[in-house]
PDB file of N, CA and C in Angstrom:
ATOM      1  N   UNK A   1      -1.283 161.255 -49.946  1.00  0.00           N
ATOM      2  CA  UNK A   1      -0.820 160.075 -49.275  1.00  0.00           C
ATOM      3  C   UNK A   1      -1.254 160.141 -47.811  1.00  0.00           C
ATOM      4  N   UNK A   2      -1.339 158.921 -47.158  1.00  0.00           N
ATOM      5  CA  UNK A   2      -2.065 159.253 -46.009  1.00  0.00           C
ATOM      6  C   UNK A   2      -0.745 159.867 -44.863  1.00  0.00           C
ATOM      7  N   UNK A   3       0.811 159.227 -45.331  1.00  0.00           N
ATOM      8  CA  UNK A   3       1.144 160.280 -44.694  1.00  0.00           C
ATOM      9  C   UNK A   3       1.332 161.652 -44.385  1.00  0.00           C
ATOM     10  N   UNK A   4       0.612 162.706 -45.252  1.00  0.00           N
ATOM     11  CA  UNK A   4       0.645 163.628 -45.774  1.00  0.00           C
ATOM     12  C   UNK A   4       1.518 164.424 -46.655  1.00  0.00           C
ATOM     13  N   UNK A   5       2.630 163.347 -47.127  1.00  0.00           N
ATOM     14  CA  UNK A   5       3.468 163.392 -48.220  1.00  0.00           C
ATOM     15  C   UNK A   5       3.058 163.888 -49.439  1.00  0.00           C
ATOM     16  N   UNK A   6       3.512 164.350 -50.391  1.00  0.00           N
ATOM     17  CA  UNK A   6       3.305 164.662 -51.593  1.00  0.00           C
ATOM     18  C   UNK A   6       4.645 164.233 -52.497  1.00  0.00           C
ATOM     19  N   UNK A   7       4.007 163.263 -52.960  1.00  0.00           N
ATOM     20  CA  UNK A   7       5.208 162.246 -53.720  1.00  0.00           C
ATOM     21  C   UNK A   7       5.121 162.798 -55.053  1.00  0.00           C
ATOM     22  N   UNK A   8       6.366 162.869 -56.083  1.00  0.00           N
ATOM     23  CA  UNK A   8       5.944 163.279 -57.110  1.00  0.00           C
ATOM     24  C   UNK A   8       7.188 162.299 -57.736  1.00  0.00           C
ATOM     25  N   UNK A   9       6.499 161.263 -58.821  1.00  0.00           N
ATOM     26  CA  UNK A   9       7.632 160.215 -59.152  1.00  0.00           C
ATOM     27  C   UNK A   9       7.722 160.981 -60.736  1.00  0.00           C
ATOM     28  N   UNK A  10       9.270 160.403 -60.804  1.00  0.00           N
ATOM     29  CA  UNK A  10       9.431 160.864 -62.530  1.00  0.00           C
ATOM     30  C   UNK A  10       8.201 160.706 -63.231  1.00  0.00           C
ATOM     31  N   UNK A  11       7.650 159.458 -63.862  1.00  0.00           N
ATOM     32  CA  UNK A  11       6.482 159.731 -64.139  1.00  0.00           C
ATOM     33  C   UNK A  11       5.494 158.430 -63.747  1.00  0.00           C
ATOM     34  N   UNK A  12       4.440 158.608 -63.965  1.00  0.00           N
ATOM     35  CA  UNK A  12       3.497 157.879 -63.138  1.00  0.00           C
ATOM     36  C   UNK A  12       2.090 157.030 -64.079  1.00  0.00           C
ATOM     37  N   UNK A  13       1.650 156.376 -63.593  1.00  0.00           N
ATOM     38  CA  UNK A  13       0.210 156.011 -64.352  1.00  0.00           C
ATOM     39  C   UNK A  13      -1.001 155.995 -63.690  1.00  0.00           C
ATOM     40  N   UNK A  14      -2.268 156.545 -63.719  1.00  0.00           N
ATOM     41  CA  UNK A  14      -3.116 156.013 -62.747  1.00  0.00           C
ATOM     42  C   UNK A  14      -4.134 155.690 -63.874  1.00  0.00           C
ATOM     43  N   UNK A  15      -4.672 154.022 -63.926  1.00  0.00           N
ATOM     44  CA  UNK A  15      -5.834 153.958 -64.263  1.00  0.00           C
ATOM     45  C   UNK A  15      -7.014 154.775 -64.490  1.00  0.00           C
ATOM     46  N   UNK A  16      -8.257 154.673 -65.601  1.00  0.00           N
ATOM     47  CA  UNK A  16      -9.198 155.488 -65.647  1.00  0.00           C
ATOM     48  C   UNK A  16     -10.274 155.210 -64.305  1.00  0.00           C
ATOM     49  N   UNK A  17     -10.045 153.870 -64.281  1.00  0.00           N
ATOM     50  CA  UNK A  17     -11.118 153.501 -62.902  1.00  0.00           C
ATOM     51  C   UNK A  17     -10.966 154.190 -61.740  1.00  0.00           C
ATOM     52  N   UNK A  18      -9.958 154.402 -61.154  1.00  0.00           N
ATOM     53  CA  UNK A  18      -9.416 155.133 -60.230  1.00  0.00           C
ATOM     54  C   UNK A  18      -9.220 156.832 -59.951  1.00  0.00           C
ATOM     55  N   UNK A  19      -9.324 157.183 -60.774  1.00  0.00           N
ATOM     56  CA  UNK A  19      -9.044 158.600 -61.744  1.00  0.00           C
ATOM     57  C   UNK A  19     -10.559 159.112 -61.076  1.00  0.00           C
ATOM     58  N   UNK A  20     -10.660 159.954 -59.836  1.00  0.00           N
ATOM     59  CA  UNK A  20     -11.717 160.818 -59.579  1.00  0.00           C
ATOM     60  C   UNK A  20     -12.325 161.170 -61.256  1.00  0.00           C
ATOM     61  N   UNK A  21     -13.701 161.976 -61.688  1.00  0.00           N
ATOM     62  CA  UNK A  21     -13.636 162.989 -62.340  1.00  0.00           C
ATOM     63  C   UNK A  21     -12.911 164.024 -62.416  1.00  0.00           C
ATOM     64  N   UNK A  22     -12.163 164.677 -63.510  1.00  0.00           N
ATOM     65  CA  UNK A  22     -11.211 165.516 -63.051  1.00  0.00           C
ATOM     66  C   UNK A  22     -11.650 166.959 -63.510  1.00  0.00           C
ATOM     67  N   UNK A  23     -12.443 166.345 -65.055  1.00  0.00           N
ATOM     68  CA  UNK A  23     -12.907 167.686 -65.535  1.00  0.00           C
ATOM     69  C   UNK A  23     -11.460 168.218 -66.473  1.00  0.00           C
ATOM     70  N   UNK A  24     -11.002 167.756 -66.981  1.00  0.00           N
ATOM     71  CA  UNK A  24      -9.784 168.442 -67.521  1.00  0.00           C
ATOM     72  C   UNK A  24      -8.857 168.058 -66.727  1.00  0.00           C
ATOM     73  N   UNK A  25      -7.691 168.610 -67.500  1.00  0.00           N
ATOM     74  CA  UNK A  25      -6.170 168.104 -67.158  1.00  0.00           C
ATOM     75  C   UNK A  25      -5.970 168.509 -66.027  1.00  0.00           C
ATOM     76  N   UNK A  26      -5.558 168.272 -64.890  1.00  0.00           N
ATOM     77  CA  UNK A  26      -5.532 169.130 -63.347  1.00  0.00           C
ATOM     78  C   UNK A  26      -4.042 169.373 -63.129  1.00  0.00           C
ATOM     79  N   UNK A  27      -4.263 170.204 -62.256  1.00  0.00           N
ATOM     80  CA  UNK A  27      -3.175 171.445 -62.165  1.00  0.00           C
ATOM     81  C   UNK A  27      -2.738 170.867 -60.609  1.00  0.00           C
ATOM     82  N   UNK A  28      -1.113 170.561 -60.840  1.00  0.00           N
ATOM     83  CA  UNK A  28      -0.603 170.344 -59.570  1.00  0.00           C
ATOM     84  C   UNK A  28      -0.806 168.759 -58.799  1.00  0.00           C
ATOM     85  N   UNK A  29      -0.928 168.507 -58.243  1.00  0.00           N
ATOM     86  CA  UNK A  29      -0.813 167.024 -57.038  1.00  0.00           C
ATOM     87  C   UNK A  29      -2.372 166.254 -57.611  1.00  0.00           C
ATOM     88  N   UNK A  30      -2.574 164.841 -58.003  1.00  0.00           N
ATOM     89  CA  UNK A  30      -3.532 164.535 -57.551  1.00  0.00           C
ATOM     90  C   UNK A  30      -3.673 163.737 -56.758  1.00  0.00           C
ATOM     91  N   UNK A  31      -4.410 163.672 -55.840  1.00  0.00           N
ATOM     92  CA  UNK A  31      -4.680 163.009 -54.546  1.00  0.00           C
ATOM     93  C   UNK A  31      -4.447 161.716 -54.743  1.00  0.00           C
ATOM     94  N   UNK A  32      -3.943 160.410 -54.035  1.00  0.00           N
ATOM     95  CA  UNK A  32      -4.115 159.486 -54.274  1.00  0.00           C
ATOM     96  C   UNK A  32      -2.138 158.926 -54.900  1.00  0.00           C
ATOM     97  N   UNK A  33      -2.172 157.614 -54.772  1.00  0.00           N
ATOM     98  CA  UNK A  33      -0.794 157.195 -55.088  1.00  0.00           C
ATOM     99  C   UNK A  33      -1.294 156.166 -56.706  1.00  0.00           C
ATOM    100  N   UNK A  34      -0.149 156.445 -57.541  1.00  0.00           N
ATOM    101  CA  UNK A  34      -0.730 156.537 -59.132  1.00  0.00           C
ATOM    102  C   UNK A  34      -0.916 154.448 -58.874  1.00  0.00           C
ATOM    103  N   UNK A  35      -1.251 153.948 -60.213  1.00  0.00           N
ATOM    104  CA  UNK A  35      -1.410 152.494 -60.043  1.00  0.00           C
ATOM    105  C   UNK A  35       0.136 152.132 -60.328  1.00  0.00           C
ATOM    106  N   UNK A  36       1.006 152.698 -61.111  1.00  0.00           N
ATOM    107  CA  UNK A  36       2.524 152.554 -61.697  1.00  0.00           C
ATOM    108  C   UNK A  36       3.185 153.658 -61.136  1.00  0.00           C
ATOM    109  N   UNK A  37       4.488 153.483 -60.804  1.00  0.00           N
ATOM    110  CA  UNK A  37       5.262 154.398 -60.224  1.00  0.00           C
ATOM    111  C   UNK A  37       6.702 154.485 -60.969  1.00  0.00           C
ATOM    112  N   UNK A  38       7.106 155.274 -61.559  1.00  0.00           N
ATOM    113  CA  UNK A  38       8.573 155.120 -62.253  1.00  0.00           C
ATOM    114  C   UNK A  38       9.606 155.932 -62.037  1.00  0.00           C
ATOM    115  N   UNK A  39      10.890 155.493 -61.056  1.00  0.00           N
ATOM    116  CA  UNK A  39      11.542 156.499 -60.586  1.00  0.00           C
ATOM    117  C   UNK A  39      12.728 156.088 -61.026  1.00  0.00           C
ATOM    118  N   UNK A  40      13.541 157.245 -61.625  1.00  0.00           N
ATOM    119  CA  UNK A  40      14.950 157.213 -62.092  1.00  0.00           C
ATOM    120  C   UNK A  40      15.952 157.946 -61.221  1.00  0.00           C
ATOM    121  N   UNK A  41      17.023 156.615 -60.880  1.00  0.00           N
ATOM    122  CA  UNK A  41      17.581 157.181 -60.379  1.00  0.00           C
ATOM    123  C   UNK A  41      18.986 158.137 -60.769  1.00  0.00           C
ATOM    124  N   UNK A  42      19.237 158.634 -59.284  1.00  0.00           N
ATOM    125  CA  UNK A  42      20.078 159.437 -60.283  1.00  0.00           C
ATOM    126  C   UNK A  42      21.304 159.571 -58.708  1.00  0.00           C
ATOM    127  N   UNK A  43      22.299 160.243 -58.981  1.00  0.00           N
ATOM    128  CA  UNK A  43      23.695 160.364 -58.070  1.00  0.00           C
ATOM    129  C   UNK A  43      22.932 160.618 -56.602  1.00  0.00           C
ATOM    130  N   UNK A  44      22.125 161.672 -56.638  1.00  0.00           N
ATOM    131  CA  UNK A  44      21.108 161.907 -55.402  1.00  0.00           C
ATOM    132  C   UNK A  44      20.372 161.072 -54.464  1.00  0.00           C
ATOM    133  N   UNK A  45      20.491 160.302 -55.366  1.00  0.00           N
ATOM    134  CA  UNK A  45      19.476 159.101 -54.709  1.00  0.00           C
ATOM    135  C   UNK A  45      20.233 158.193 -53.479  1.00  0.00           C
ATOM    136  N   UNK A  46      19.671 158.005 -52.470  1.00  0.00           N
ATOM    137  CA  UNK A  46      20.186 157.192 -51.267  1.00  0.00           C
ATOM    138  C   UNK A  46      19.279 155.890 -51.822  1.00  0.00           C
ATOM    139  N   UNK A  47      20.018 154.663 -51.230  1.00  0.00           N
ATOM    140  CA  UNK A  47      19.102 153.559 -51.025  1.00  0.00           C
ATOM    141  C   UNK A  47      17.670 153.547 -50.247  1.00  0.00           C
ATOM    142  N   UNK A  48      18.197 154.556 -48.826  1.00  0.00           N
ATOM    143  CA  UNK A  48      17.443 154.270 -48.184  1.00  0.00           C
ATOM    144  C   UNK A  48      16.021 155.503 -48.442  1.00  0.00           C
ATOM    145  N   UNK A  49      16.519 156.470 -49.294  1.00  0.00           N
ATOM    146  CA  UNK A  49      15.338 157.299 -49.516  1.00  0.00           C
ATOM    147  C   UNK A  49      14.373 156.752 -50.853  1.00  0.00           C
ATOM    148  N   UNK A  50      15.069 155.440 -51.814  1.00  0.00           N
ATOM    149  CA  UNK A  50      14.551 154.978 -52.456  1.00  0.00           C
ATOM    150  C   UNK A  50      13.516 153.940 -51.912  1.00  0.00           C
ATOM    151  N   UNK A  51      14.415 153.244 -51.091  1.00  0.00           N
ATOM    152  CA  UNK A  51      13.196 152.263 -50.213  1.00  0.00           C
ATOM    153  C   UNK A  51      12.004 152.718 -49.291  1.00  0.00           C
ATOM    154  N   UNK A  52      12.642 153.867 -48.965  1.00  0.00           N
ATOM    155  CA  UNK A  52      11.251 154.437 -48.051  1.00  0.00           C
ATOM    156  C   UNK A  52      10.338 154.919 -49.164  1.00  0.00           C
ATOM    157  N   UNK A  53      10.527 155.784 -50.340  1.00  0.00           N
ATOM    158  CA  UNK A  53       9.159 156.209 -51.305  1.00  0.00           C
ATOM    159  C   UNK A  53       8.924 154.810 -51.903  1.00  0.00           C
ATOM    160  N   UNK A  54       9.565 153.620 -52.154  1.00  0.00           N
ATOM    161  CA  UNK A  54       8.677 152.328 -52.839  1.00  0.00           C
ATOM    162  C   UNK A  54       7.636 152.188 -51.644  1.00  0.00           C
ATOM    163  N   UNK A  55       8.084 151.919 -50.199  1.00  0.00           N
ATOM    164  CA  UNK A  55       7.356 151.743 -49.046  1.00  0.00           C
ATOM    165  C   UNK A  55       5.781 152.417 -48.703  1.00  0.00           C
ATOM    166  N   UNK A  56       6.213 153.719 -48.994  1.00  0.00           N
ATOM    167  CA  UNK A  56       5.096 154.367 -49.342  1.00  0.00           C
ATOM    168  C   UNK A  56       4.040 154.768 -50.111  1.00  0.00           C
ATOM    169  N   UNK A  57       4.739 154.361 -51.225  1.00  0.00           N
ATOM    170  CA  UNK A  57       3.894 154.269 -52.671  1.00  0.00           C
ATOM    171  C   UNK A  57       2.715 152.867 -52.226  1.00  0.00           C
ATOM    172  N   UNK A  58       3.307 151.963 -52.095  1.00  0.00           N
ATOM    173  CA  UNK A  58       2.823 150.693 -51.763  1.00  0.00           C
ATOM    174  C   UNK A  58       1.573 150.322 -50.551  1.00  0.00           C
ATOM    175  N   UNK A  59       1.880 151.242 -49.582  1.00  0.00           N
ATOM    176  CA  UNK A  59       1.026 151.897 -48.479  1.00  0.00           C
ATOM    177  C   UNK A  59      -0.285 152.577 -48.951  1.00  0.00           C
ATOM    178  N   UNK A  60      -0.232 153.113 -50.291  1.00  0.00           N
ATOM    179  CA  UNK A  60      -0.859 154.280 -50.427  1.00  0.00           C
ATOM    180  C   UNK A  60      -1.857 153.584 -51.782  1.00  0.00           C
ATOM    181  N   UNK A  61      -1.594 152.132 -52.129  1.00  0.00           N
ATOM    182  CA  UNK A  61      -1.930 151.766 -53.101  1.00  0.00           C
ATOM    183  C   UNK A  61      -2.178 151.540 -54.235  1.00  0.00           C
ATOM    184  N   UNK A  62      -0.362 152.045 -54.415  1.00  0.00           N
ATOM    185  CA  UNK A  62       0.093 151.741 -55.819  1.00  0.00           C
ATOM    186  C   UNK A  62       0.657 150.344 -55.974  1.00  0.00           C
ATOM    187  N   UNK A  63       0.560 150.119 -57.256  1.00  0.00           N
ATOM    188  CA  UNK A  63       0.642 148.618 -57.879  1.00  0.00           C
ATOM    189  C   UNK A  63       1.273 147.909 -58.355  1.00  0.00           C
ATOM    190  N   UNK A  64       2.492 148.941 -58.921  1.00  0.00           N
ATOM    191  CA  UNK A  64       3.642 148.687 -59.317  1.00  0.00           C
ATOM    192  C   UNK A  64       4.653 149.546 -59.408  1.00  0.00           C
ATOM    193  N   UNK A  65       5.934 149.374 -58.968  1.00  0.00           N
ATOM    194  CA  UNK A  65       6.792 150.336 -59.105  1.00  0.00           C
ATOM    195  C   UNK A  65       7.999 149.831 -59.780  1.00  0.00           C
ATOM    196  N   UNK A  66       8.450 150.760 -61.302  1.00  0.00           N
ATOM    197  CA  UNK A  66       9.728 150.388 -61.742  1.00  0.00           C
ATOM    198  C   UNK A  66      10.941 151.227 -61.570  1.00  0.00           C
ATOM    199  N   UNK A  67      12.102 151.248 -61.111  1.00  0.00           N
ATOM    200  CA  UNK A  67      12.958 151.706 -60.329  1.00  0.00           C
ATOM    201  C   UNK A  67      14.500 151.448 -61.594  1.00  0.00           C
ATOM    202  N   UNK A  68      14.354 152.598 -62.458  1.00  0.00           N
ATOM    203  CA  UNK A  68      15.179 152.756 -63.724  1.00  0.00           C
ATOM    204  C   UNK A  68      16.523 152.797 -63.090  1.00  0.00           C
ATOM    205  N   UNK A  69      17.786 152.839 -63.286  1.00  0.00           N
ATOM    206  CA  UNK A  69      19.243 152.872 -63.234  1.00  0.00           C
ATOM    207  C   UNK A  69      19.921 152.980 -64.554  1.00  0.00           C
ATOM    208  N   UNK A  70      19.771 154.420 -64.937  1.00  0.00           N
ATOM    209  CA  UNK A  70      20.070 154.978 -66.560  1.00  0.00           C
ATOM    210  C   UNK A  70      21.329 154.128 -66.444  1.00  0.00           C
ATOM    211  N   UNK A  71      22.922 154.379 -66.002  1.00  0.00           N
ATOM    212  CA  UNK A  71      24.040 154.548 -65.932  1.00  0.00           C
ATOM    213  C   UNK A  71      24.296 152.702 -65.639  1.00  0.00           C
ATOM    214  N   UNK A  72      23.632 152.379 -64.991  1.00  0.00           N
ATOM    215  CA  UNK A  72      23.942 150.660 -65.189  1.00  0.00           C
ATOM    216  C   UNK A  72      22.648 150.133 -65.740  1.00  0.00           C
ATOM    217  N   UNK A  73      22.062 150.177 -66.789  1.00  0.00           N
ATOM    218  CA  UNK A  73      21.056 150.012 -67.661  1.00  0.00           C
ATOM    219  C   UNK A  73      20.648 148.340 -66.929  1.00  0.00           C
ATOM    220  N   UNK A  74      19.534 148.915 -66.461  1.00  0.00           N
ATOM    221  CA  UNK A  74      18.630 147.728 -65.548  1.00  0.00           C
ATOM    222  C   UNK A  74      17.468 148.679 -65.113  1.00  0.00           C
ATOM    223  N   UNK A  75      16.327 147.892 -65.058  1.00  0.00           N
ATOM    224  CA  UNK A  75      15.221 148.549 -64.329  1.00  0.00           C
ATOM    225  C   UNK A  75      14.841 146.891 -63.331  1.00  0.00           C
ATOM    226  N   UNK A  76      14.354 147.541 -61.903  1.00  0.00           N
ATOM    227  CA  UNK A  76      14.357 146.807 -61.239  1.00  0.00           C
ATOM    228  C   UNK A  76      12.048 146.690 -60.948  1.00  0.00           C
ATOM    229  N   UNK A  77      11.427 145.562 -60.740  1.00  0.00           N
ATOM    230  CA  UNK A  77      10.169 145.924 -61.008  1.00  0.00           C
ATOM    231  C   UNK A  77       9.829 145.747 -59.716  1.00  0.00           C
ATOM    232  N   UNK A  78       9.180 146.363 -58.975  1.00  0.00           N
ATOM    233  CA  UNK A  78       8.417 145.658 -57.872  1.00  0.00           C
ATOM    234  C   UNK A  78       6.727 145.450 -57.441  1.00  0.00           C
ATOM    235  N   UNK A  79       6.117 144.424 -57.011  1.00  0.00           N
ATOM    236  CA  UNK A  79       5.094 144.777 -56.941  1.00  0.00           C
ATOM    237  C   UNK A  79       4.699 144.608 -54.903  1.00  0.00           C
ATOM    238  N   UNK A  80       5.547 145.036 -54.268  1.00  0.00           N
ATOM    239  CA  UNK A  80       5.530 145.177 -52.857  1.00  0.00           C
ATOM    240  C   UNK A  80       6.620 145.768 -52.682  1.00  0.00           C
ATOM    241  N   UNK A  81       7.210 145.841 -51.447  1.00  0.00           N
ATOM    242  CA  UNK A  81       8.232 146.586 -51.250  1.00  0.00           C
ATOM    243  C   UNK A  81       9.773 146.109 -51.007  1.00  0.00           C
ATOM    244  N   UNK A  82       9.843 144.487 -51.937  1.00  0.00           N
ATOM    245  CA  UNK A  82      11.089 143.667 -52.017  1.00  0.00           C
ATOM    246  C   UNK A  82      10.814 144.002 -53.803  1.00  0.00           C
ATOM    247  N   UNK A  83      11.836 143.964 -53.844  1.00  0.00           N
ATOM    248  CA  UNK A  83      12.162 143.533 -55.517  1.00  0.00           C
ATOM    249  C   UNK A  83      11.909 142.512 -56.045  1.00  0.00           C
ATOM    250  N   UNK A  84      10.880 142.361 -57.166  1.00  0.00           N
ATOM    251  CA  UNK A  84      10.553 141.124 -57.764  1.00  0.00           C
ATOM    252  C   UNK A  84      11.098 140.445 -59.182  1.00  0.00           C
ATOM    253  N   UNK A  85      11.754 141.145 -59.764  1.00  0.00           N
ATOM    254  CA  UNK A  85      12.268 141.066 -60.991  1.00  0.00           C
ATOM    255  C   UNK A  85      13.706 142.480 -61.387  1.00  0.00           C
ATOM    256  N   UNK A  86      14.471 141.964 -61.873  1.00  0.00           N
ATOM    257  CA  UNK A  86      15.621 142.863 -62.372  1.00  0.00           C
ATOM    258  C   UNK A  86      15.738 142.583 -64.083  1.00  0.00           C
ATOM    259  N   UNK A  87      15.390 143.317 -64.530  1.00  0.00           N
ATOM    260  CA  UNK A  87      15.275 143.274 -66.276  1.00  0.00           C
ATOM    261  C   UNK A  87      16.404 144.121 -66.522  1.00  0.00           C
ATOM    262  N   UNK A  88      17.348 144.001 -67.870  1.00  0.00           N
ATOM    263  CA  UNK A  88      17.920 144.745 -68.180  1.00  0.00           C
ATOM    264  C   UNK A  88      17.839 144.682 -69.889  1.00  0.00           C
ATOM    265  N   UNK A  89      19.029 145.393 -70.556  1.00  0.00           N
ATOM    266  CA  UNK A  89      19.130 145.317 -71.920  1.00  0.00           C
ATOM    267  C   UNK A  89      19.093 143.637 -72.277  1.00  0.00           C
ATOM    268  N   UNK A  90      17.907 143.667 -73.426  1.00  0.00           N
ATOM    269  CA  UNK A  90      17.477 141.826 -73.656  1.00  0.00           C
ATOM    270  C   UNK A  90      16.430 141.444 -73.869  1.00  0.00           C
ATOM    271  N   UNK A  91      16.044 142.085 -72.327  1.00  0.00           N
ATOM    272  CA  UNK A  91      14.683 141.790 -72.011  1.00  0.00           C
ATOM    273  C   UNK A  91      13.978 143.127 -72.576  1.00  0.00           C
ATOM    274  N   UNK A  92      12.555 142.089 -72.172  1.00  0.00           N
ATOM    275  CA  UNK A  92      11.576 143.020 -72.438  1.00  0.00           C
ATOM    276  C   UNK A  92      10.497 143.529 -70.688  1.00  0.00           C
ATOM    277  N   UNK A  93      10.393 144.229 -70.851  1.00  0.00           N
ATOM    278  CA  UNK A  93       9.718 145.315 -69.327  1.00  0.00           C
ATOM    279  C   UNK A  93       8.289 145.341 -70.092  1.00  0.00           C
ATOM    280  N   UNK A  94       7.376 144.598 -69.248  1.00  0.00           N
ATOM    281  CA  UNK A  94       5.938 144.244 -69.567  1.00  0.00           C
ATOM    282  C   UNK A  94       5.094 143.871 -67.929  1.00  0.00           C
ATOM    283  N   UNK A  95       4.220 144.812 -68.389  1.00  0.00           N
ATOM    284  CA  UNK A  95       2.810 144.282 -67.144  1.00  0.00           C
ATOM    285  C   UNK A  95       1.651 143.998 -67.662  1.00  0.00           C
ATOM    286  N   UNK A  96       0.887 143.206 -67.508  1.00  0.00           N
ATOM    287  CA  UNK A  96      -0.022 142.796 -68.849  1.00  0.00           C
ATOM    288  C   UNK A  96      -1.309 142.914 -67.180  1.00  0.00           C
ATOM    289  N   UNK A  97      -1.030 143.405 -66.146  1.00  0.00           N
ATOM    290  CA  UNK A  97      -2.146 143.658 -65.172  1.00  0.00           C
ATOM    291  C   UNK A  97      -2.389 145.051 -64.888  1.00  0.00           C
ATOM    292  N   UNK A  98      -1.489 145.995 -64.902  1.00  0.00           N
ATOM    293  CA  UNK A  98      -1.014 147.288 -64.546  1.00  0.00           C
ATOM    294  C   UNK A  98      -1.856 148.692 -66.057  1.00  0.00           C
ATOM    295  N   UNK A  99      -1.143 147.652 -66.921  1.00  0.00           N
ATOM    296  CA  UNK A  99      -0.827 148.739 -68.470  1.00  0.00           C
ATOM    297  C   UNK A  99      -1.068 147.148 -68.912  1.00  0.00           C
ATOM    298  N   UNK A 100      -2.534 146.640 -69.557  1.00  0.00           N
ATOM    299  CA  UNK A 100      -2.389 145.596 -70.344  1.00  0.00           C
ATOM    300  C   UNK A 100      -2.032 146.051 -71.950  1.00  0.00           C
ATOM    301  N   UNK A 101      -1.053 145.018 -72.459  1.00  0.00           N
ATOM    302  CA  UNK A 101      -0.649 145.417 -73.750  1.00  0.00           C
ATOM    303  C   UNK A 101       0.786 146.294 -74.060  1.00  0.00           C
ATOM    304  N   UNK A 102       1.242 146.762 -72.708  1.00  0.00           N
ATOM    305  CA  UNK A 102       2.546 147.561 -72.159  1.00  0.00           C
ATOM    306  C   UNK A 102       3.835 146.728 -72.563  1.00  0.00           C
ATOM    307  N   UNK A 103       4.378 146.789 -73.589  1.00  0.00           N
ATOM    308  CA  UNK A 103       6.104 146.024 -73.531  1.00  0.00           C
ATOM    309  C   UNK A 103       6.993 147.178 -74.288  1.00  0.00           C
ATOM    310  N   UNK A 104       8.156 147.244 -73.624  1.00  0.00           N
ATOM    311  CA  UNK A 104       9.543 147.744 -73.984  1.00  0.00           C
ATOM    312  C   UNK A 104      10.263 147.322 -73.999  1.00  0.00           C
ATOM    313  N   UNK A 105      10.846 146.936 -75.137  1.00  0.00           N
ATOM    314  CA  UNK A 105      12.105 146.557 -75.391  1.00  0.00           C
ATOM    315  C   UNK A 105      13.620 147.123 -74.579  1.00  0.00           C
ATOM    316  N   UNK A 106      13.917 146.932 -73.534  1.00  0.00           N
ATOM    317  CA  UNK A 106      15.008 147.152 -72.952  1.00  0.00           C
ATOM    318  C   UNK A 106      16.272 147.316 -73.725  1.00  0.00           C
ATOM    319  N   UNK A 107      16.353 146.598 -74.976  1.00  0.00           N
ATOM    320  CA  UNK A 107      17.432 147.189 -75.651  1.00  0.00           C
ATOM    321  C   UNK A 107      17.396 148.334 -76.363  1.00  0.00           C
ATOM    322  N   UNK A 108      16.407 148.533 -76.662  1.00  0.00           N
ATOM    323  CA  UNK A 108      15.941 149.644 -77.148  1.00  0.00           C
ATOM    324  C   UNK A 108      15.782 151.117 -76.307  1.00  0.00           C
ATOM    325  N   UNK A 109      15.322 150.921 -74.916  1.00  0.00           N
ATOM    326  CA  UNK A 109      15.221 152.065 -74.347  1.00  0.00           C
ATOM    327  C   UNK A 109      16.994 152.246 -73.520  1.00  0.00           C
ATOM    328  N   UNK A 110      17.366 151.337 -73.572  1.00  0.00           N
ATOM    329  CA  UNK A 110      18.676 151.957 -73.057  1.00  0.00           C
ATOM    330  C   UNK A 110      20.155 152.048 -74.242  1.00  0.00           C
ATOM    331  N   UNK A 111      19.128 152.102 -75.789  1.00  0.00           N
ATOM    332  CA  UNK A 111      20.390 152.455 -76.418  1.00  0.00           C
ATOM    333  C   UNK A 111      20.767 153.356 -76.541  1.00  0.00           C
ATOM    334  N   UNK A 112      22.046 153.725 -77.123  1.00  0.00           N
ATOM    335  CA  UNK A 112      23.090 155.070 -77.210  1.00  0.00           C
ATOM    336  C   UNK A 112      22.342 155.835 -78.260  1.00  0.00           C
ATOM    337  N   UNK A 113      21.934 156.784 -78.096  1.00  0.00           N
ATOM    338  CA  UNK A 113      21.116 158.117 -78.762  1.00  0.00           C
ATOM    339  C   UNK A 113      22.405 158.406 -79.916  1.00  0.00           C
ATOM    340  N   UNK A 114      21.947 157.881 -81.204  1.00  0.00           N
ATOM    341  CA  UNK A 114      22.678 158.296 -82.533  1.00  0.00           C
ATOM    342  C   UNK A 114      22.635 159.877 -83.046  1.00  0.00           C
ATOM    343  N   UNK A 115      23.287 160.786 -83.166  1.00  0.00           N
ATOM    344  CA  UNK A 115      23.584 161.976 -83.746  1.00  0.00           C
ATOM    345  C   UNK A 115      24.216 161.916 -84.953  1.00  0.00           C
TER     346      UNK A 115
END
């Protein structure tokens, strides 16, 4: 990142276009902010340390960021650093620019795990 951050989001996507040669699976940080960003939050999380890594992700030229809330089942989407959409159980969570062909069923990813 150009601030010399090393961001590491739950998990991430980066396009093949974008994707140096890597030569194999690479070990540790890769340079660059991914095209999708997906961060779950969790008790730890401040607002304001959430808004500063969307801020930066966005800086760094990532493309989309979805911002999970296991415990109040909503994912929030952004594609700048305001919130553009709040999806929850219902909907469906789709980027057809990011991940073309990408949909999840929101009721589905936030149902109760059967044992």
């Amino acid at each position: 990142m150009k601030s010399g951050n090393r961001r590491s989001p739950n998990c991430s996507f980066f396009s093949k276009e974008r994707l140096p040669p890597l030569g194999g699976i690479p070990k540790g940080y890769i340079e660059g902010s991914p095209d999708l960003v997906v961060e779950v939050l969790s008790d730890a999380n401040t607002v304001v340390e959430i808004h500063d890594k969307i801020v930066e992700y966005f800086e760094n030229g990532s493309r989309l960021v979805w911002i999970i809330h296991p415990e109040e089942k909503y994912v929030l989407a952004y594609r700048r650093p305001e919130p553009e959409v709040l999806k929850k159980p219902g909907d469906i969570l789709e980027d057809g620019e990011v991940i073309p062909g990408f949909a999840l069923d929101l009721s589905e990813f936030f149902a109760e795990p059967e044992f």
